[in-house]
N, C-alpha and C. Protein backbone atom coordinates (compact mmCIF):
# COMPACT_ATOMS: atom_id res chain seq x y z
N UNK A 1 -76.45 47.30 -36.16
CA UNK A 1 -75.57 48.43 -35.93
C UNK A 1 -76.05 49.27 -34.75
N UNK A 2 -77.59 50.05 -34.95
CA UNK A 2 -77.94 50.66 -33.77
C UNK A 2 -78.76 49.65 -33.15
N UNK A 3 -78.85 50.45 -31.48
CA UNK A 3 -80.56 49.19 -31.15
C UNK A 3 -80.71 50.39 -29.89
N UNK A 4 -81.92 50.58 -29.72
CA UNK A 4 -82.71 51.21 -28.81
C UNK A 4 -82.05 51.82 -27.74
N UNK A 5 -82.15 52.94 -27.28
CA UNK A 5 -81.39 54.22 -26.59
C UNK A 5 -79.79 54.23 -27.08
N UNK A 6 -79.21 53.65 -28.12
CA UNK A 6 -78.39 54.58 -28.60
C UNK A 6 -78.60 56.26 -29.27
N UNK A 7 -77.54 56.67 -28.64
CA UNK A 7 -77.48 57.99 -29.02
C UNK A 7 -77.15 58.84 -30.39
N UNK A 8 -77.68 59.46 -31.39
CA UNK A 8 -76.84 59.41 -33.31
C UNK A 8 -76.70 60.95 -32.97
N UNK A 9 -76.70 61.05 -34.23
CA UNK A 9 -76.23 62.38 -34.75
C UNK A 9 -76.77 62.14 -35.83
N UNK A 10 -78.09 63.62 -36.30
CA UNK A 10 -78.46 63.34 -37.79
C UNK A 10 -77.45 64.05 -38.69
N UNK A 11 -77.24 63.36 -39.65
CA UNK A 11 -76.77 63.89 -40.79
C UNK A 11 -77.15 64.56 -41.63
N UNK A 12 -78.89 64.77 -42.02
CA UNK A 12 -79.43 65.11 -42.74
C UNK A 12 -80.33 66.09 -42.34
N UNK A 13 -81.26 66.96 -42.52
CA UNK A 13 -81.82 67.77 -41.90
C UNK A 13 -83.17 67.36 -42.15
N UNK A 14 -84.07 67.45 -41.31
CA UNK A 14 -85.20 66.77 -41.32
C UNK A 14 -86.34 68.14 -41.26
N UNK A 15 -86.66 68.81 -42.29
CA UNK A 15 -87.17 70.31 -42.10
C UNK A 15 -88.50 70.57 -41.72
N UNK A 16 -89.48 69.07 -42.07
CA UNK A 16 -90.93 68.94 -41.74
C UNK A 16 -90.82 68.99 -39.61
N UNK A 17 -89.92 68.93 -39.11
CA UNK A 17 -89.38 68.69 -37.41
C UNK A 17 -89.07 69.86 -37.03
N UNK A 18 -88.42 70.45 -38.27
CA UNK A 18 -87.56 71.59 -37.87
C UNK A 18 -86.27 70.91 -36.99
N UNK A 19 -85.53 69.91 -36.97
CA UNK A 19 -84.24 69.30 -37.08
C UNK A 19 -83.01 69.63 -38.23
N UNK A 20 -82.07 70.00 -37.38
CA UNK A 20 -80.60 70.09 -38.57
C UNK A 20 -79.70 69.27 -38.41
N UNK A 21 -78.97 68.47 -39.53
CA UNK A 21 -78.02 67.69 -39.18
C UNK A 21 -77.14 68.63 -37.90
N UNK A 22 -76.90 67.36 -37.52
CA UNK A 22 -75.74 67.52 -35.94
C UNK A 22 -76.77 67.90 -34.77
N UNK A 23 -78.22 67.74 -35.16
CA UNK A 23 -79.03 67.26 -33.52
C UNK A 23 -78.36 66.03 -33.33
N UNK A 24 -78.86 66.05 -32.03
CA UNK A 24 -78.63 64.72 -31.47
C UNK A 24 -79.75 63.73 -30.23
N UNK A 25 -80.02 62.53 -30.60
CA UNK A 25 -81.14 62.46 -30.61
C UNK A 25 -80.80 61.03 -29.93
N UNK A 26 -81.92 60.12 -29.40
CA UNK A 26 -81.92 59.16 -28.93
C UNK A 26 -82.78 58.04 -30.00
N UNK A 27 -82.23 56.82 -30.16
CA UNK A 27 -83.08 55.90 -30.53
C UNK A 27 -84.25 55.51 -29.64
N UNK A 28 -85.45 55.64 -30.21
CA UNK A 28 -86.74 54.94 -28.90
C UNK A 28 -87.32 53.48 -29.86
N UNK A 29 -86.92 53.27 -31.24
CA UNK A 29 -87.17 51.83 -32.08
C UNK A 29 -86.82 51.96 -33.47
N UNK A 30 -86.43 50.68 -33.27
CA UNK A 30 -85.43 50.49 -34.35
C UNK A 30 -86.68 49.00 -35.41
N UNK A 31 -86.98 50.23 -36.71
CA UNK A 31 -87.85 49.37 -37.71
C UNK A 31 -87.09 48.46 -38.50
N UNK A 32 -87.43 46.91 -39.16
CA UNK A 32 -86.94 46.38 -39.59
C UNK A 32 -85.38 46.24 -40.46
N UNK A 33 -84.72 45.66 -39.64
CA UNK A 33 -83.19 45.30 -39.86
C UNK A 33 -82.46 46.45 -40.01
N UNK A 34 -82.64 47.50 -38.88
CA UNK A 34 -81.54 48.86 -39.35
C UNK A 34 -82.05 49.85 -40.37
N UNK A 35 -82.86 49.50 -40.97
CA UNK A 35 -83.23 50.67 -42.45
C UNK A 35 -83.94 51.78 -41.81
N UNK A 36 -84.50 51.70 -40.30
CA UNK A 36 -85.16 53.15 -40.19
C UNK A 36 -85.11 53.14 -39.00
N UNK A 37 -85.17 54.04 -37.96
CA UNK A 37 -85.53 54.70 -36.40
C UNK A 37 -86.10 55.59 -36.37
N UNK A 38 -87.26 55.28 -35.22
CA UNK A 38 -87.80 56.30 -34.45
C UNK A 38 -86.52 57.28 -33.89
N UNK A 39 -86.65 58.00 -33.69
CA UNK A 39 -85.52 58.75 -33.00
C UNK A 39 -86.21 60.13 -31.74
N UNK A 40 -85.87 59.90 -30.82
CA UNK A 40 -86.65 61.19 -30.44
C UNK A 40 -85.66 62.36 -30.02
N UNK A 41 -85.66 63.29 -30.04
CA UNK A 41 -84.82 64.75 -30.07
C UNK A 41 -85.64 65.79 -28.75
N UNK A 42 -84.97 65.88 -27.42
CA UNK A 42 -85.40 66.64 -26.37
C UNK A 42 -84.57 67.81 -26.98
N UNK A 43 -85.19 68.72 -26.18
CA UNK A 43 -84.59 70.21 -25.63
C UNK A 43 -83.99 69.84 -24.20
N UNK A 44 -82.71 70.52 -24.21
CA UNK A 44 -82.18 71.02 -23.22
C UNK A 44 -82.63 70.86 -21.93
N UNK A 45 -84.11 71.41 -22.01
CA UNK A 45 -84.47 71.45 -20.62
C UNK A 45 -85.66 70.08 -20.10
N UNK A 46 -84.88 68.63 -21.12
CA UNK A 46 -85.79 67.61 -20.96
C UNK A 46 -87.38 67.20 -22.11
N UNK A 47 -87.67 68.34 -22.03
CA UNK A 47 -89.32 68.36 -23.23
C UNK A 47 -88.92 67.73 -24.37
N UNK A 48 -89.84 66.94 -24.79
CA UNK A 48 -89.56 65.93 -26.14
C UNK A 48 -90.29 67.46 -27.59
N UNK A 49 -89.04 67.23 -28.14
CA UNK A 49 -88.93 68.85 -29.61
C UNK A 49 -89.90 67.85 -30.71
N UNK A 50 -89.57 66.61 -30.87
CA UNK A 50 -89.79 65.72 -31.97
C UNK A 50 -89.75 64.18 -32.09
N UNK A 51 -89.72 63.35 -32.55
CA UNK A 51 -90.26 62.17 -32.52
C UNK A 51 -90.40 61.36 -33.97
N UNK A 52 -89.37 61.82 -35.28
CA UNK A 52 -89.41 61.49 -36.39
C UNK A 52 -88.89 60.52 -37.16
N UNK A 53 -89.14 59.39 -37.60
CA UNK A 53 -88.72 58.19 -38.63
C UNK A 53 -87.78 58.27 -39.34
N UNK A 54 -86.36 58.26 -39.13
CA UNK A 54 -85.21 58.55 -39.79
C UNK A 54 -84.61 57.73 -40.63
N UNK A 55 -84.57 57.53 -41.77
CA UNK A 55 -83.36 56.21 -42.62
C UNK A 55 -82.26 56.28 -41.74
N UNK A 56 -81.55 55.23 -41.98
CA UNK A 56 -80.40 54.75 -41.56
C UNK A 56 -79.26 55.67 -41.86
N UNK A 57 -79.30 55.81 -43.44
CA UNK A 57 -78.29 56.73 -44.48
C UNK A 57 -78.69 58.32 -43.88
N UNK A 58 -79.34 58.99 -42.73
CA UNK A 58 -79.60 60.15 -42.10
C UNK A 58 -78.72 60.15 -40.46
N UNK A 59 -78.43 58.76 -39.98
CA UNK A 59 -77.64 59.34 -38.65
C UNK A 59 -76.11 58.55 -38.80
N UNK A 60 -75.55 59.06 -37.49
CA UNK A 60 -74.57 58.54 -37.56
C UNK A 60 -74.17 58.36 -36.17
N UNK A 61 -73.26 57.38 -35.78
CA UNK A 61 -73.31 57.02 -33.64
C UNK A 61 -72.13 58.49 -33.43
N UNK A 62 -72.85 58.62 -32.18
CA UNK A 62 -71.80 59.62 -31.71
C UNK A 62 -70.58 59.17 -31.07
N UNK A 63 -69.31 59.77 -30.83
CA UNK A 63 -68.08 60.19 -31.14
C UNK A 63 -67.56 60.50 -29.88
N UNK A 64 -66.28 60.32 -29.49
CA UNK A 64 -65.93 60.98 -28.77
C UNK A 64 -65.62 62.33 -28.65
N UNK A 65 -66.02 62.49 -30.24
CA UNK A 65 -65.01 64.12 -30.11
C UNK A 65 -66.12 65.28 -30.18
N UNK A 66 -67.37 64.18 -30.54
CA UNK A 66 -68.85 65.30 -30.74
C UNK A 66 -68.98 66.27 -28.72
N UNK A 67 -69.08 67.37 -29.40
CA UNK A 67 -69.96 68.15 -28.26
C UNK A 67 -71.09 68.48 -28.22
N UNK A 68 -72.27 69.11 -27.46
CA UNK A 68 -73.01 69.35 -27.37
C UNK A 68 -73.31 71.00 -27.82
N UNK A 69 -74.15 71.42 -28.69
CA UNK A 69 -74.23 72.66 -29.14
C UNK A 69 -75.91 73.29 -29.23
N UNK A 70 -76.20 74.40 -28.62
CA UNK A 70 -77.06 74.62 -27.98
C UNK A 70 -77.88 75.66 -29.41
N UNK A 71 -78.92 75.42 -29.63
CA UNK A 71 -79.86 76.25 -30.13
C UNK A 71 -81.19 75.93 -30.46
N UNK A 72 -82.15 76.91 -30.99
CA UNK A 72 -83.60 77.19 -30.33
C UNK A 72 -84.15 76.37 -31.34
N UNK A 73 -84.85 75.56 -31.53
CA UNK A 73 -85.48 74.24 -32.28
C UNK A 73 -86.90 75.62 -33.16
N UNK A 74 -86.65 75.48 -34.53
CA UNK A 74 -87.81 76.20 -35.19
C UNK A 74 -86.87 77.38 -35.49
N UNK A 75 -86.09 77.77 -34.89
CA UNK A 75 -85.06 79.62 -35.43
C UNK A 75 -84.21 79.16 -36.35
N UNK A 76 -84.31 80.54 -37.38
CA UNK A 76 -83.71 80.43 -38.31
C UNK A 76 -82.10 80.88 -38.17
N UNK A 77 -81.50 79.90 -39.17
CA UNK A 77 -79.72 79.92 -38.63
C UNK A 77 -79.34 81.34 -39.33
């Protein structure tokens, strides 16, 4: 389904990262048959935020209709 620099969307919030569903993140490896990804999650201005082991059942491929939505990685909503 995914394979390496596809782009997801987490679904799930990953709180040990400080990640909320609807980051959006890049595949950097994809662990045995789809069940997990590395995923890595920049800021805005390029700097790698995170770098966390995601299940499968946590992203989803992005969309045409997804936009990009801007906020501070660690602040509370």
């Amino acid at each position: 389904m995914f394979k390496e620099h596809d782009r997801i969307v987490l679904t799930k919030d990953v709180p040990a990262e400080g990640l909320k569903a609807g980051d959006v993140g890049t595949i950097v490896h994809v662990h045995s048959a789809d069940k997990a990804f590395e995923v890595e999650f920049l800021t805005l201005d390029g700097a790698t935020a995170a770098v966390p082991t995601v299940v499968a059942s946590g992203v989803r491929p992005v969309t045409h209709r997804d936009i990009t939505h801007a906020r501070q990685i660690g602040a509370s909503a």
